[in-house]
Protein backbone atom coordinates (compact mmCIF):
# COMPACT_ATOMS: atom_id res chain seq x y z
CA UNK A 1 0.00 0.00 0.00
CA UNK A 2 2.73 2.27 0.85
CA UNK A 3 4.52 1.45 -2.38
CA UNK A 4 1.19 2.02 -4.15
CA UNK A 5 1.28 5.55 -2.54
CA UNK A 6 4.62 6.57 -3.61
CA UNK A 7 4.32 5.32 -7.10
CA UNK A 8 0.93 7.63 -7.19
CA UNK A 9 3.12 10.40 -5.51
CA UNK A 10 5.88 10.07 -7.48
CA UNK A 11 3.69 10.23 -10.73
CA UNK A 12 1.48 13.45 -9.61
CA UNK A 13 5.74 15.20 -8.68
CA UNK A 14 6.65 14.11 -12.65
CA UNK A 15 3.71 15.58 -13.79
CA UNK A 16 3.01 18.72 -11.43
CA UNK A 17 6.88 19.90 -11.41
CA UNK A 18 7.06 20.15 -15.19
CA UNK A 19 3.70 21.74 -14.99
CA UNK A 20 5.29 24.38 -12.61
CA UNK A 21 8.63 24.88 -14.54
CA UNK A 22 7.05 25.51 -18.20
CA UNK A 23 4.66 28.19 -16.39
CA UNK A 24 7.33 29.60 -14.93
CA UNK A 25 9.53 29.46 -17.68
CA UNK A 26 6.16 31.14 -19.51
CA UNK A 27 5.68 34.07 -16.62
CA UNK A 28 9.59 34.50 -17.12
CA UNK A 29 9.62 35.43 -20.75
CA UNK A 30 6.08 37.03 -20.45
CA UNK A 31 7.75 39.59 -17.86
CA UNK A 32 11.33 40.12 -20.22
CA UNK A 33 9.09 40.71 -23.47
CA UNK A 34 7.28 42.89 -21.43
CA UNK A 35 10.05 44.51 -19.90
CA UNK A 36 11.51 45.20 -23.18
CA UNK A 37 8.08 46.52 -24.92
CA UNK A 38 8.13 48.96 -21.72
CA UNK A 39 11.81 49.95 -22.38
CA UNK A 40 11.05 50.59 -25.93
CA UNK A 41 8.38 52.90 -24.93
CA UNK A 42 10.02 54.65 -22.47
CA UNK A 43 12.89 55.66 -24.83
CA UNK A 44 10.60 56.55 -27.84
CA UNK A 45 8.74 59.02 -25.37
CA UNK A 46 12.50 60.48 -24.14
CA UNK A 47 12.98 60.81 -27.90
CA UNK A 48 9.91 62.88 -28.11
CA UNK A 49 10.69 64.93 -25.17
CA UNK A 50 14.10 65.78 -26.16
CA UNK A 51 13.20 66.37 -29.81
CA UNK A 52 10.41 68.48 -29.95
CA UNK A 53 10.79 72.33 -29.32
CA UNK A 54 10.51 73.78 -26.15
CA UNK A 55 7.94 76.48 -26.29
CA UNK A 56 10.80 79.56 -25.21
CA UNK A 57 12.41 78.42 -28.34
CA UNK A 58 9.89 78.95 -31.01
CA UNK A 59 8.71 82.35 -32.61
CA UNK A 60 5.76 84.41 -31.09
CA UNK A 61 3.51 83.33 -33.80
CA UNK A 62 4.62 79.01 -33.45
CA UNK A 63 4.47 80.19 -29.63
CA UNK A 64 0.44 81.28 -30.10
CA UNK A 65 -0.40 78.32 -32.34
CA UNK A 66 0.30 75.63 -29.59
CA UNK A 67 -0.83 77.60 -26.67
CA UNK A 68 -4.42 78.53 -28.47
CA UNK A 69 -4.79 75.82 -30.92
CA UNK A 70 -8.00 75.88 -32.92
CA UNK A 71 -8.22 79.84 -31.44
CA UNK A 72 -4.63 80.63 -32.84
CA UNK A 73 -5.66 82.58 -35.99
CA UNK A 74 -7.95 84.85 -33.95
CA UNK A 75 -5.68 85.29 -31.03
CA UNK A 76 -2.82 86.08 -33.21
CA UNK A 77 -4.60 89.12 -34.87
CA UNK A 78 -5.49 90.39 -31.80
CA UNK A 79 -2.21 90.14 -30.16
CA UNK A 80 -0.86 92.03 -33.95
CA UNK A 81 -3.31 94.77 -32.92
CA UNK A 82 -2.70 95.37 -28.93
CA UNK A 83 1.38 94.83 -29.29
CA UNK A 84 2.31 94.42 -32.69
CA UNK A 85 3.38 90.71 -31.62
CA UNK A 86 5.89 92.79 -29.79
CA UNK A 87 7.35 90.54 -26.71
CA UNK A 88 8.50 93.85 -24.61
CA UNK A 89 5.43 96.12 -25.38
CA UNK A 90 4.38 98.18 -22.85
CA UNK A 91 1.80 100.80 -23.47
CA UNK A 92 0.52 103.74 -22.11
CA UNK A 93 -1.66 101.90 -19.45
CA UNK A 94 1.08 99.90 -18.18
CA UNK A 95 -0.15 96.86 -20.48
CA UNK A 96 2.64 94.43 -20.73
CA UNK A 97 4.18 92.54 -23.33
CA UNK A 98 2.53 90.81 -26.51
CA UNK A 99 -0.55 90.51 -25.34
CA UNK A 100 -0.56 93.41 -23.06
CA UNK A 101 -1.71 91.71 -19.80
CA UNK A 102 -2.08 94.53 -16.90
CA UNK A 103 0.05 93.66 -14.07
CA UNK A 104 -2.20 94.72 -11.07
CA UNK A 105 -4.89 92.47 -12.21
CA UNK A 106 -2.46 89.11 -13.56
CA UNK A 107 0.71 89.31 -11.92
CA UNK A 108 -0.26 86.60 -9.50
CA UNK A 109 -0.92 84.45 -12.22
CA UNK A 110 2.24 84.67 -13.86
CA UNK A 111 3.53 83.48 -11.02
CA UNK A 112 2.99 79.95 -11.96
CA UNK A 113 5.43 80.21 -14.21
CA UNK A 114 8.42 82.64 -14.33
CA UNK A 115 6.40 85.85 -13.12
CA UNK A 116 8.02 87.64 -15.75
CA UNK A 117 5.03 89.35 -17.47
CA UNK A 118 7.58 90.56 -20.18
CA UNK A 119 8.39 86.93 -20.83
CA UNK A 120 6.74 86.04 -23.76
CA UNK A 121 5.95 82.52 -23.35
CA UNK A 122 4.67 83.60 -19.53
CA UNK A 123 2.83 86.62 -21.20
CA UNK A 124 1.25 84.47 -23.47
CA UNK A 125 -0.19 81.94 -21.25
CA UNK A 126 -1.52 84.29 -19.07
CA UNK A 127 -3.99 85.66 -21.70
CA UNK A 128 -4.62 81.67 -22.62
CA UNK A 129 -5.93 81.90 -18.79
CA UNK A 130 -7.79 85.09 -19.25
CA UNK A 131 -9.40 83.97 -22.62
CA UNK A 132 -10.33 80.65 -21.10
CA UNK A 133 -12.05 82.49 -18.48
CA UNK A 134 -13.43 85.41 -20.15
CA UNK A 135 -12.81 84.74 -23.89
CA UNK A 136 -11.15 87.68 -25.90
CA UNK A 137 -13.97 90.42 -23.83
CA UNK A 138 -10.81 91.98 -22.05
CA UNK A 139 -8.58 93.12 -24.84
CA UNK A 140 -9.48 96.12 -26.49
CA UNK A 141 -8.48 95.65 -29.89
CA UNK A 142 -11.73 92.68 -29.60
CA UNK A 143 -13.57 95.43 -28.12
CA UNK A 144 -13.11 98.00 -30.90
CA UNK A 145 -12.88 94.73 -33.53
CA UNK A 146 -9.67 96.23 -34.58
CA UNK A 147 -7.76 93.34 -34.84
CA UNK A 148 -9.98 92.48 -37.81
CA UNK A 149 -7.64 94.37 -40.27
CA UNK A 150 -5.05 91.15 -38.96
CA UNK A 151 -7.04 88.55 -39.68
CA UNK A 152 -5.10 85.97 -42.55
C-alpha cells in the first residue's frame, strides 16, 4: 500500500513539477518581453521629449499656435493689434508685453510660471488663462474689432 502511494506520488511530482517549470519558464519570458516593450516605450517618449521644441524656443507666432490651438488665428490678430506681436510692449496703461496683460490684475498668475510678465511665453499663457475664463472680452483691440484688419 505504501509502495502504491509513492508510485501515485511520485507520478502526480513528474507531472506537477514540469507543470510548474514551463509556467514559470512562460511568466519568465512574459515579464522580459514585457520589460523590453516597456523599455522601448520609455525611450521613444525620451525621444519625443528631447526632440520636440521647447515652447521659449519657437517664434511668437509658433508660440500662439500651440498655446491657443484651434483659437490661434484669432488670437494672433489680436495680439498684432494690442502689441504688434511685440514681446517687450508696454503701453501707455502699463499693459505688458505681446498681449498686453495689466500687471495689477495678472501678476499673480504669472507666477505659476516665471512671473516675468515681459516673458513672452509667460505673457502668453496668461492671456490663454484670461481667454479661457473670459474669452477675448478683455482686450481692447476685440472690443473696438480692430484686430480684424489682422485677420489671414
Amino acid at each position: 500500500m505504501i509502495t502504491q502511494t509513492k508510485t501515485k506520488l511520485l507520478k502526480f511530482y513528474w507531472f506537477i513539477v514540469p507543470l510548474i517549470l514551463i509556467g514559470h519558464l512562460l511568466i519568465t519570458i512574459g515579464s522580459q518581453l514585457y520589460t523590453k516593450q516597456l523599455e522601448k516605450l520609455i525611450v521613444e517618449k525620451q525621444a519625443l521629449v528631447y526632440t520636440a521644441p521647447r515652447l521659449w524656443e519657437l517664434s511668437p507666432e509658433k508660440q500662439i499656435e500651440q498655446i491657443f490651438g484651434e483659437d490661434a488665428r484669432l488670437a494672433e490678430a489680436i495680439f498684432r493689434a494690442e502689441s504688434g506681436l511685440n514681446c517687450n510692449a508696454v503701453s501707455s496703461t502699463n499693459d505688458l508685453g505681446i498681449a498686453q496683460i495689466q500687471p495689477k490684475f495678472h501678476a499673480k498668475r504669472a507666477l505659476k510660471w516665471n512671473g516675468n510678465l515681459m516673458d513672452c511665453t509667460t505673457n502668453l499663457l496668461v492671456a490663454k488663462e484670461i481667454f479661457d475664463e473670459q474669452g477675448f472680452e478683455p482686450w481692447v483691440s476685440w472690443q473696438n474689432q480692430s484686430y480684424k484688419r489682422f485677420l489671414k
